[in-house]
C-alpha atoms as a PDB file:
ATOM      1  CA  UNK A   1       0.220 -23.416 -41.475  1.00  0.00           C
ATOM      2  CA  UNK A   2      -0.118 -19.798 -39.314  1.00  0.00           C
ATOM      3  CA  UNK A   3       1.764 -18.900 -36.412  1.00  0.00           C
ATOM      4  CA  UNK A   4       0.191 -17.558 -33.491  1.00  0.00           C
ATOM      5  CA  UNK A   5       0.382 -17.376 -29.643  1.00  0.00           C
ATOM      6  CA  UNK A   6      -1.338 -19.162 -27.441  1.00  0.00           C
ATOM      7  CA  UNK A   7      -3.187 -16.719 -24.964  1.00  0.00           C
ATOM      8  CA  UNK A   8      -5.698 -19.013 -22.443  1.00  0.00           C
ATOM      9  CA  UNK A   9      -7.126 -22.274 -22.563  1.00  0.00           C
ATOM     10  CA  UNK A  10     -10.803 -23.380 -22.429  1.00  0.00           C
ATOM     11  CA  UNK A  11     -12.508 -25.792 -20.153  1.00  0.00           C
ATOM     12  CA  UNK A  12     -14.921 -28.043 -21.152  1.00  0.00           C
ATOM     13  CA  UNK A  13     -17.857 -29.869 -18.981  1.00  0.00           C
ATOM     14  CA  UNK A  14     -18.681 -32.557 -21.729  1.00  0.00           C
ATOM     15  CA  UNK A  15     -16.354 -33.986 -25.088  1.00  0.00           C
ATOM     16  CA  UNK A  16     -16.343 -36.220 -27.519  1.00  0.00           C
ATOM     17  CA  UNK A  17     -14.378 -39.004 -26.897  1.00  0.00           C
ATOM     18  CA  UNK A  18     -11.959 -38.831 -29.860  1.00  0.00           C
ATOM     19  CA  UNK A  19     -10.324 -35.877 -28.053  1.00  0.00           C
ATOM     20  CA  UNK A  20      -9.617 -37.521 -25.284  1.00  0.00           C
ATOM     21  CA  UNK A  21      -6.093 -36.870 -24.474  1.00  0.00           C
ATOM     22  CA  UNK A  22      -5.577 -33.457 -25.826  1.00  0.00           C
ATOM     23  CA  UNK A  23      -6.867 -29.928 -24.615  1.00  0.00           C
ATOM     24  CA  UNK A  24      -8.485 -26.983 -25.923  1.00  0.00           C
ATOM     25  CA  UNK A  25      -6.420 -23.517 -26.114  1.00  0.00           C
ATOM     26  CA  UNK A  26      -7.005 -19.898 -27.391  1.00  0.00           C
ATOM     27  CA  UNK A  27      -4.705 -18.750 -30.138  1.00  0.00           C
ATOM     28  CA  UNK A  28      -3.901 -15.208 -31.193  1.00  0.00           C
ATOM     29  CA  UNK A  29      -2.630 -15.108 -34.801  1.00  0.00           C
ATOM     30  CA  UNK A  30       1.027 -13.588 -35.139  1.00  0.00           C
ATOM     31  CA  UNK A  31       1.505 -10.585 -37.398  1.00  0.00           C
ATOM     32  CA  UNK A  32       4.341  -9.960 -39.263  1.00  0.00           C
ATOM     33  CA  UNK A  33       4.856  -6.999 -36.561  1.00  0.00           C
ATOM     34  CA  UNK A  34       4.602  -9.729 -34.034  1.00  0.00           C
ATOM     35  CA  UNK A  35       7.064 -12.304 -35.863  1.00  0.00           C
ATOM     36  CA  UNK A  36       9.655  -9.576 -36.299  1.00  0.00           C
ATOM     37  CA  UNK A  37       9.551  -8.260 -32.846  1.00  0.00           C
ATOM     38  CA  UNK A  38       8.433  -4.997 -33.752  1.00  0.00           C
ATOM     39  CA  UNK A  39       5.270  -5.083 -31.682  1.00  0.00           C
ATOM     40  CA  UNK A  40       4.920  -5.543 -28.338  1.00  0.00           C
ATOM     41  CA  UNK A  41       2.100  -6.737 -27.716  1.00  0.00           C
ATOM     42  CA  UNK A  42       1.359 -10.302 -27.494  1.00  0.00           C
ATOM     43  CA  UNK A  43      -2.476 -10.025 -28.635  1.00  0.00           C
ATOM     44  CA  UNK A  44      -2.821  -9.312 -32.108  1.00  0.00           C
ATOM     45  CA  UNK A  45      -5.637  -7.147 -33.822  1.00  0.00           C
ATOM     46  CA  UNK A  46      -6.756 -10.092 -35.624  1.00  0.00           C
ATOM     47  CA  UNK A  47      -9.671 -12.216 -34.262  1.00  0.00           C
ATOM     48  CA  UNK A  48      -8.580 -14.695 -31.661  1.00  0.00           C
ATOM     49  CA  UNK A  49      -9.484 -18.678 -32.119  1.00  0.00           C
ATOM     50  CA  UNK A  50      -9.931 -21.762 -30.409  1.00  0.00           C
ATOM     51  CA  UNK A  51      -7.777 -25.099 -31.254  1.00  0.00           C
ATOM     52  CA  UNK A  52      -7.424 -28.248 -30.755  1.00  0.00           C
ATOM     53  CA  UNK A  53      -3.773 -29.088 -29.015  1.00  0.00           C
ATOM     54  CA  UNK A  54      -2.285 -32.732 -28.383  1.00  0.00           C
ATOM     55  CA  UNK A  55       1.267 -31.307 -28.211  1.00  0.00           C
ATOM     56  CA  UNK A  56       0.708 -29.759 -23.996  1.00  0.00           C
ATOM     57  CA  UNK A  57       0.731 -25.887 -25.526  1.00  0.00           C
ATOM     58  CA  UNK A  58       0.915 -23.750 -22.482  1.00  0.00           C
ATOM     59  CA  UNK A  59       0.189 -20.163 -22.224  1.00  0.00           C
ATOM     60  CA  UNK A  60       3.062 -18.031 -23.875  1.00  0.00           C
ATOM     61  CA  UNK A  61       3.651 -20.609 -26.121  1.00  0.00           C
ATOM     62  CA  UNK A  62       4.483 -20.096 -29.789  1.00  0.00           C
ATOM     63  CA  UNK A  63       2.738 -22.447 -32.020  1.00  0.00           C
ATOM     64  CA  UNK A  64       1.841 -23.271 -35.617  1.00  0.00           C
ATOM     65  CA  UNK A  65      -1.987 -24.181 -36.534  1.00  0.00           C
ATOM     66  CA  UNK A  66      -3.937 -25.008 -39.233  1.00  0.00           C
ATOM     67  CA  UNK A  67      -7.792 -24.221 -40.413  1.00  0.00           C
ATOM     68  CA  UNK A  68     -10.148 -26.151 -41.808  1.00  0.00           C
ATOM     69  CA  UNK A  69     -10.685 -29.920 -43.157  1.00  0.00           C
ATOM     70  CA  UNK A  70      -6.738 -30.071 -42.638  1.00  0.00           C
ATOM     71  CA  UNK A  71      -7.611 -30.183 -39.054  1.00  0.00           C
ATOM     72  CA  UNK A  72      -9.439 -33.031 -39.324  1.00  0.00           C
ATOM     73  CA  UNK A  73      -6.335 -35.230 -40.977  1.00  0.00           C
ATOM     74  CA  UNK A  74      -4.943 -36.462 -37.248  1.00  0.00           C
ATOM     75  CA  UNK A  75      -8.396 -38.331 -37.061  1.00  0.00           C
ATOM     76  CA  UNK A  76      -9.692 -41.710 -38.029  1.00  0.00           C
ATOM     77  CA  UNK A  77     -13.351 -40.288 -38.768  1.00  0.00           C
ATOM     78  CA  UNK A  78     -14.686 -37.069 -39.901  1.00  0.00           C
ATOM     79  CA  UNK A  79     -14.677 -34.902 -36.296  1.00  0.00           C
ATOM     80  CA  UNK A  80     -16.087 -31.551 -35.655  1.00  0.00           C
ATOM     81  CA  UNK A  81     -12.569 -29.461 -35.578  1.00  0.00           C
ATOM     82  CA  UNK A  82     -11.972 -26.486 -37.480  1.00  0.00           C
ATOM     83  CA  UNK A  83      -8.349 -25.902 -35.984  1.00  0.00           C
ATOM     84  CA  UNK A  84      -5.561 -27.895 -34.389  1.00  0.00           C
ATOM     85  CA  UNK A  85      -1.883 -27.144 -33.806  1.00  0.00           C
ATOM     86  CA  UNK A  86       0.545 -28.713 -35.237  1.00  0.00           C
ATOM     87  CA  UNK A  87       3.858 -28.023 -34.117  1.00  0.00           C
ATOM     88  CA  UNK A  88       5.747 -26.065 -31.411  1.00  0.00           C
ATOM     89  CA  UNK A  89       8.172 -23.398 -32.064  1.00  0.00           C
ATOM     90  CA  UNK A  90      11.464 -23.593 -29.803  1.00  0.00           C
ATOM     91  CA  UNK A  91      12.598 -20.340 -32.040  1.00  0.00           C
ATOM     92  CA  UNK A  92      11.791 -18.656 -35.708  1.00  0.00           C
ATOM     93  CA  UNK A  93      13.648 -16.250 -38.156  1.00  0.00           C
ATOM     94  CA  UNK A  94      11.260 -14.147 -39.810  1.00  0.00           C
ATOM     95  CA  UNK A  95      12.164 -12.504 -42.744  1.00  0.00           C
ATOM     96  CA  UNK A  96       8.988 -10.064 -44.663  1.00  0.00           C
ATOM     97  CA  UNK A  97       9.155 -10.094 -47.808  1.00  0.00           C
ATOM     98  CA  UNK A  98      10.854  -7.183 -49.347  1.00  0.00           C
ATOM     99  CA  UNK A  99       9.605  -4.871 -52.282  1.00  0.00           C
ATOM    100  CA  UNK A 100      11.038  -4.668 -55.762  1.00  0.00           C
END
């Protein structure tokens, strides 16, 4: 799982029907700058994706995610998904990792 911040959401004209239900949103992956507050900015320099969200993620949001056939475990059938989020965050302690 990544954390990230969800910056827009995407319309779509045509689906499939297996997501139904849910909604398409644009996340911005959280750096450890961003997780520790030390950055302001809520775009990070990394590359930007689109997910899958059942959970009603709304812009501003804090979320986790995950990549890959892991995305696909929600489903009954193989689906074309390459990200879905998986959880909300109400609030996080971050913590980096400190050198020896």
């Amino acid at each position: 799982m990544k954390p990230g911040k969800v910056i827009g959401t995407v319309t779509l004209g045509h689906r499939d029907p297996a997501f139904y239900g849910g909604r398409w949103v644009v996340i911005s992956p959280m750096t450890a700058d961003q997780l520790t507050g030390e950055s302001s900015s809520d775009i990070s320099t990394a590359w930007s994706l689109v997910a899958y969200d059942n959970f009603g993620a709304g812009v501003g949001d804090e979320v986790l995610y995950v990549e890959g056939a892991e995305a696909m475990q929600p489903f009954d059938r193989p689906i074309p998904l390459d990200a879905i989020t998986v959880a909300l965050l109400d609030s996080y302690k971050y913590t980096p990792p400190t050198e020896s």
